[in-house]
Every structure is written in C-alpha cells, then in structure tokens.
Protein backbone atom coordinates (compact mmCIF):
# COMPACT_ATOMS: atom_id res chain seq x y z
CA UNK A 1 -6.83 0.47 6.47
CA UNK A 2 -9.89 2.75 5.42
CA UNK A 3 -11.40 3.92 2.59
CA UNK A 4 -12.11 3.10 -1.09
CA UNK A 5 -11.13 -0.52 -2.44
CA UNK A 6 -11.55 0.45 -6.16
CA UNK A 7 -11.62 -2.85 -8.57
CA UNK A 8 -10.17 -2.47 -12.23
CA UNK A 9 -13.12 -3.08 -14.90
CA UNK A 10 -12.62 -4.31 -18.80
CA UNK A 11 -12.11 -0.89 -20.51
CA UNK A 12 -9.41 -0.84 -23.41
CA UNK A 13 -6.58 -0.92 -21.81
CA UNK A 14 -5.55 2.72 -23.20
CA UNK A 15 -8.98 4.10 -21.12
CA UNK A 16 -8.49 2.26 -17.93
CA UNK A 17 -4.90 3.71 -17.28
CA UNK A 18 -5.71 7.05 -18.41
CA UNK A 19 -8.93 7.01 -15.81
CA UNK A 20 -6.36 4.98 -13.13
CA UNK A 21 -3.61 7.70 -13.72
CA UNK A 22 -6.03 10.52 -12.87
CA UNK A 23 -7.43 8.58 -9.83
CA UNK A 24 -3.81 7.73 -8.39
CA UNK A 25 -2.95 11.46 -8.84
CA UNK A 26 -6.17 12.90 -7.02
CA UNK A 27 -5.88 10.31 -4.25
CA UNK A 28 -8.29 9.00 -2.35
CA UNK A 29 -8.22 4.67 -3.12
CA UNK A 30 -6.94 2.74 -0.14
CA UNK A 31 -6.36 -0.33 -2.37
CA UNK A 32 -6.30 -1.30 -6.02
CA UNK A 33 -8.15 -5.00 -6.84
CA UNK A 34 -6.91 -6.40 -10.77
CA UNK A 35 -9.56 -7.69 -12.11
CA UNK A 36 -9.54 -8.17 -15.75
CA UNK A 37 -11.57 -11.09 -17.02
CA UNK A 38 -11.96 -10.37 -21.03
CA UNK A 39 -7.76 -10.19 -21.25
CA UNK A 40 -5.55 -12.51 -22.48
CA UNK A 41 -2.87 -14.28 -19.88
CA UNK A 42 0.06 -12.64 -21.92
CA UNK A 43 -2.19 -9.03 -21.81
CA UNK A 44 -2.46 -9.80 -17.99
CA UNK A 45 1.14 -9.65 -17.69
CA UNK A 46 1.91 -6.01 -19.22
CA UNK A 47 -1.25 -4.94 -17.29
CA UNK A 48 0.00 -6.22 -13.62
CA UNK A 49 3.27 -4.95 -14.48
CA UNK A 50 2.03 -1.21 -14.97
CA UNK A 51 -0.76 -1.24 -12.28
CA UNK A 52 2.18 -2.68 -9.65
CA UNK A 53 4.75 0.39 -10.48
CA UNK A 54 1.39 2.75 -10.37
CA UNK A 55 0.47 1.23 -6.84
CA UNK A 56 4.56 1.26 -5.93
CA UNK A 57 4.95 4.91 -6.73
CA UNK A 58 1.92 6.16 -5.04
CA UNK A 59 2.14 3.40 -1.84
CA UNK A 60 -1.22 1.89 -2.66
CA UNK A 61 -1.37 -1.58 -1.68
CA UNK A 62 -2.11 -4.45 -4.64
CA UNK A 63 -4.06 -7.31 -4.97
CA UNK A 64 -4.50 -9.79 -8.26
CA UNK A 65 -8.17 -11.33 -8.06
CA UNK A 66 -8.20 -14.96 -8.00
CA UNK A 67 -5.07 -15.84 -9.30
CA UNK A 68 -2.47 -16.90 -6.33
CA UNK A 69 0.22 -17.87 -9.09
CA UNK A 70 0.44 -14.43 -10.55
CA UNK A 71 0.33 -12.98 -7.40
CA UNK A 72 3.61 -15.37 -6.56
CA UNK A 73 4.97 -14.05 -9.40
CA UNK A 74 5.10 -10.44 -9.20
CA UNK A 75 5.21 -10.62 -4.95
CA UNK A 76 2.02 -8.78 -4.64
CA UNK A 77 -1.25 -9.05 -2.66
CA UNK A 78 -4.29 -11.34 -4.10
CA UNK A 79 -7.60 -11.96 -2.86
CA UNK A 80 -9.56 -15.10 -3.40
CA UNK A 81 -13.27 -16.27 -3.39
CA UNK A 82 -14.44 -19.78 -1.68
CA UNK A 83 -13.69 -21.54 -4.62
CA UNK A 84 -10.31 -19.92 -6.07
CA UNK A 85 -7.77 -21.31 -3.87
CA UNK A 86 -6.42 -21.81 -0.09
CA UNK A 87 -5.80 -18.99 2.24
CA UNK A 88 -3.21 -20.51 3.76
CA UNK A 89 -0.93 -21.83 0.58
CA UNK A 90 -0.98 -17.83 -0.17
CA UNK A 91 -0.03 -16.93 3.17
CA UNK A 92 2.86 -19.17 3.25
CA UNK A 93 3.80 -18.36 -0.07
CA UNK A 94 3.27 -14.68 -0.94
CA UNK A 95 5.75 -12.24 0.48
CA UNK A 96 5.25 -10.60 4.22
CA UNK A 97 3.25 -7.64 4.25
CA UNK A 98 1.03 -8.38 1.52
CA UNK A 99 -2.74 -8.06 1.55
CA UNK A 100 -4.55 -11.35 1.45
CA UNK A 101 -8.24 -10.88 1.02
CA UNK A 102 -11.32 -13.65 0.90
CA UNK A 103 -14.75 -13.18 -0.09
CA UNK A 104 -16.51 -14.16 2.52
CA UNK A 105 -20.60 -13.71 1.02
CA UNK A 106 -22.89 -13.84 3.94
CA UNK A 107 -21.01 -16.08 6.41
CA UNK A 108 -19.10 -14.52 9.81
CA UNK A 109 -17.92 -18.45 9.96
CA UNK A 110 -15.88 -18.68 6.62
CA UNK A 111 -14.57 -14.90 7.17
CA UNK A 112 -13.11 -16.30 10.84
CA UNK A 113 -11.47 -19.96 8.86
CA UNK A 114 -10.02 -17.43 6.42
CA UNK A 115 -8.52 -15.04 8.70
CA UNK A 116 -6.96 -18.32 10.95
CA UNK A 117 -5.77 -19.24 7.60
CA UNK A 118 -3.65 -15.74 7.02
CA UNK A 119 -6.24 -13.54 5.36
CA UNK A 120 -5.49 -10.28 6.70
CA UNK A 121 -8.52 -8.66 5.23
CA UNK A 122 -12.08 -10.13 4.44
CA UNK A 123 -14.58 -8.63 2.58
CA UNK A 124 -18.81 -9.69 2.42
CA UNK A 125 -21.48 -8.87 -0.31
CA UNK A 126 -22.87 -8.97 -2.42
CA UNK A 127 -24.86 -5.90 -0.55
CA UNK A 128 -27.10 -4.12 -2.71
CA UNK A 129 -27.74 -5.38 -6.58
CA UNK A 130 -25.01 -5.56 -8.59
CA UNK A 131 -24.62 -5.98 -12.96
CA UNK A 132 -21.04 -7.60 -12.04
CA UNK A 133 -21.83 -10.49 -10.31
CA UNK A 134 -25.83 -10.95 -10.83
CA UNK A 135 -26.14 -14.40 -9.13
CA UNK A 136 -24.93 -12.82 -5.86
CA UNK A 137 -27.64 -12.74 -3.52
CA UNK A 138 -27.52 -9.22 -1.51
CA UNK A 139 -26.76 -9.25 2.26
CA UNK A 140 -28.21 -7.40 5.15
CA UNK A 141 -26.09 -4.30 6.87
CA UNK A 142 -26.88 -7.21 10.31
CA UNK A 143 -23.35 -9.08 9.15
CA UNK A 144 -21.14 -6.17 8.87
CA UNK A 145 -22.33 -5.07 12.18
CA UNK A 146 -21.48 -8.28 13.92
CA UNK A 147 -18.10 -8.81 11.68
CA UNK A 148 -17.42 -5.09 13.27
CA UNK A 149 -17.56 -6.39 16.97
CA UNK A 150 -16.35 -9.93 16.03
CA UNK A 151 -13.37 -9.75 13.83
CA UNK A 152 -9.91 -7.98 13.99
CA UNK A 153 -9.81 -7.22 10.47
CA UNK A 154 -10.96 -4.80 8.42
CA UNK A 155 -13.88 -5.27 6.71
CA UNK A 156 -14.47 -4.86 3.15
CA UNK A 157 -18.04 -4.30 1.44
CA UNK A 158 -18.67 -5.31 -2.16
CA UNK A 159 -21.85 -4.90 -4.49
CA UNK A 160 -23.32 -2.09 -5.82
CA UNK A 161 -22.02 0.65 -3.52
CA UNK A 162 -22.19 4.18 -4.12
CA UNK A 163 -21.83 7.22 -2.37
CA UNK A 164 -25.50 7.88 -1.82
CA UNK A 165 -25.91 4.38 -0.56
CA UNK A 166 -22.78 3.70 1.34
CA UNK A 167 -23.29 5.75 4.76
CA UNK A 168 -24.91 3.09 6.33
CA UNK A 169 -22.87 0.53 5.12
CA UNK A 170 -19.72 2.03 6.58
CA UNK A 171 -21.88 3.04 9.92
CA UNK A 172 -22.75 -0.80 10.14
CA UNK A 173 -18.58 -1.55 10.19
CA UNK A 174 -17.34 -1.29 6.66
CA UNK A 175 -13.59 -0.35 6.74
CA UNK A 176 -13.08 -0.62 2.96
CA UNK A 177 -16.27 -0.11 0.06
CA UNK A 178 -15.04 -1.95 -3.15
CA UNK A 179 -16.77 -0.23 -6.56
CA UNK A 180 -15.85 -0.58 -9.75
CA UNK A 181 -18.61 1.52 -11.97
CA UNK A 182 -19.32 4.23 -9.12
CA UNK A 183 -15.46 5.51 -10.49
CA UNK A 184 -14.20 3.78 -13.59
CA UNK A 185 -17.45 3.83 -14.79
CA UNK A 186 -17.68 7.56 -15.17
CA UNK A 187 -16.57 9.99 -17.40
CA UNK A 188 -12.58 10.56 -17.02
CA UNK A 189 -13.55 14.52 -16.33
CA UNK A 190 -15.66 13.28 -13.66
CA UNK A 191 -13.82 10.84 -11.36
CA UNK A 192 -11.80 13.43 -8.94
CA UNK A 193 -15.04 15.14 -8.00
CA UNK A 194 -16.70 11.39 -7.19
CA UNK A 195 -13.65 10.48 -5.45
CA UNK A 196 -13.77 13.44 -2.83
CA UNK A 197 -17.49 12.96 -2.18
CA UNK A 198 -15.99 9.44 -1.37
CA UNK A 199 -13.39 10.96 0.39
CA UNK A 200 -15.71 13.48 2.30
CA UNK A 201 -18.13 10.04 3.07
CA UNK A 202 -15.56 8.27 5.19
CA UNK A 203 -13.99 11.90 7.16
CA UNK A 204 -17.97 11.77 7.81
CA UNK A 205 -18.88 8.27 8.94
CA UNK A 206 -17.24 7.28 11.57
C-alpha cells in the first residue's frame, strides 16, 4: 500500500463530493480517511453511505476516523488516535480485510502495541505545521526512518504535507502521505493536475 491517504475536510457536502468525484475519476488516492467533525450523526450516515459505494466502485480502501461503532456498522476500515478506542476490540470486531490504522505521534513504542493489537497500518505526525490539528507538536524525518527498518507496516505521514515538502518524507520511509488541504483544499479545476504531481512524487521516490 503506497501513495496518497487523502482525508475528507468540512466543505458543504454538495462541494466535497463534486471535488471527491473528480479525484476518484483521475485516480491517484491509495485510501480515503472520513473525517467530518462540523456534521451531524444523522448527516454522517448519508455521507459514509456515499463515500463507501465511491470507495467500492473504484476499489479504494475506507476508513471512518475515530468512530469504531460506525465503522461496525457499515463493515468498513477505521483508524483511531491514543485516546479514541482499543486496537484490538476493532480488530476482533470489524470485518477481515479491513484497514485498521492508529496514530501513533512521535512514539515507535505505541506504533509496535498497536500493530500487536491488529493495526495493520500506523501512521506518525504531526510532521511539519499543520492549521488542522495546531496542538500537534511536529516530528523529525529520524522516526519514519527507524519505523522504515523496524516495522512491517506501512507507514503513514500526517501534518502539513505537500508535494514540495514531501520527498524527503517518503525518502525517510513514508508509504502513505495523508493531506487534506494540499487536494480538497484547491480549486475543483485544479485537483487532477495536483494529484499527478503527487502521483509523479511517489514513481520518483523510491
């Protein structure tokens, strides 16, 4: 697994499809996070729905952020921070086959507990400044490299990533580089051209 993890952001809903739609049909994303904080629980339901049978029909792999319930519910991937539930209740209850992520911040030790747990993916940040999550303190590329020769996972990167800034995280062992604003946060006529440069980053990093 390799590539772009690309995280949904709080556009109207009407936007965020229409830029997901055009980003599902120029390729590209390796996984889709749903993350939709400013939604209401019955909005959340219409919204996994749709984003599920856009990630079925394409064969992108789906994960719910921090909610192991819904993720239960529709059979689908999730991926959980330190304080957002057990690694191991999701692996024994979400279906085989589904991604199970943990945000691991700075820490080789909780990324190993997770993956004993059943996380088949772990992800560290955040690693450069980011508006989303402002009280994350930024990592050095030193943790990726030794998650890279340590773990048999891929690796995910989170926090302010962008294609002029992301060579050397991928050199230092990233296998996935989640963004949210370096795609969604462009203009819709915009996005495929981004998402090839992203494309052309990883064919070039190896």
């Amino acid at each position: 697994m390799r590539g772009l993890y690309l995280i949904t952001n709080d556009d109207p809903l009407e936007v965020l499809l229409a830029k997901l739609e055009g980003v599902f049909a120029n390729g590209g994303i390796a996984v889709l996070q749903y993350r939709r904080k400013k939604v209401t629980k019955e909005d959340q339901i219409y919204e996994v729905e749709y984003m599920k049978a856009l990630c079925a029909e394409y064969a992108v792999p789906f994960v719910i952020n921090d909610d192991l319930e819904m993720a239960v519910k529709y059979g689908v991937g999730v991926h959980l921070g330190q304080d957002d539930g057990s690694i191991a209740d999701a692996a024994a209850q979400l279906p085989q086959g589904v991604l199970i992520g943990c945000s691991c911040n700075n820490s080789l030790e909780l990324a190993e507990q997770a993956i004993a747990e059943g996380a088949n993916y772990v992800a560290f940040g955040a690693i450069y400044a980011t508006d989303t999550k402002p009280e994350a303190g930024n990592i050095g590329l030193e943790t990726l490299k030794q998650a890279k020769a340590k773990l048999n996972v891929p690796i995910c990167a989170i926090g302010g990533l962008t294609v002029e800034n992301s060579d050397v995280v991928i050199t230092a062992g990233a296998d996935l580089c989640a963004v949210i604003s370096d795609i969604l946060g462009r203009p819709m006529n915009h996005i495929p051209e981004r998402l090839d440069e992203w494309s052309e980053l990883f064919s070039a990093t190896v």
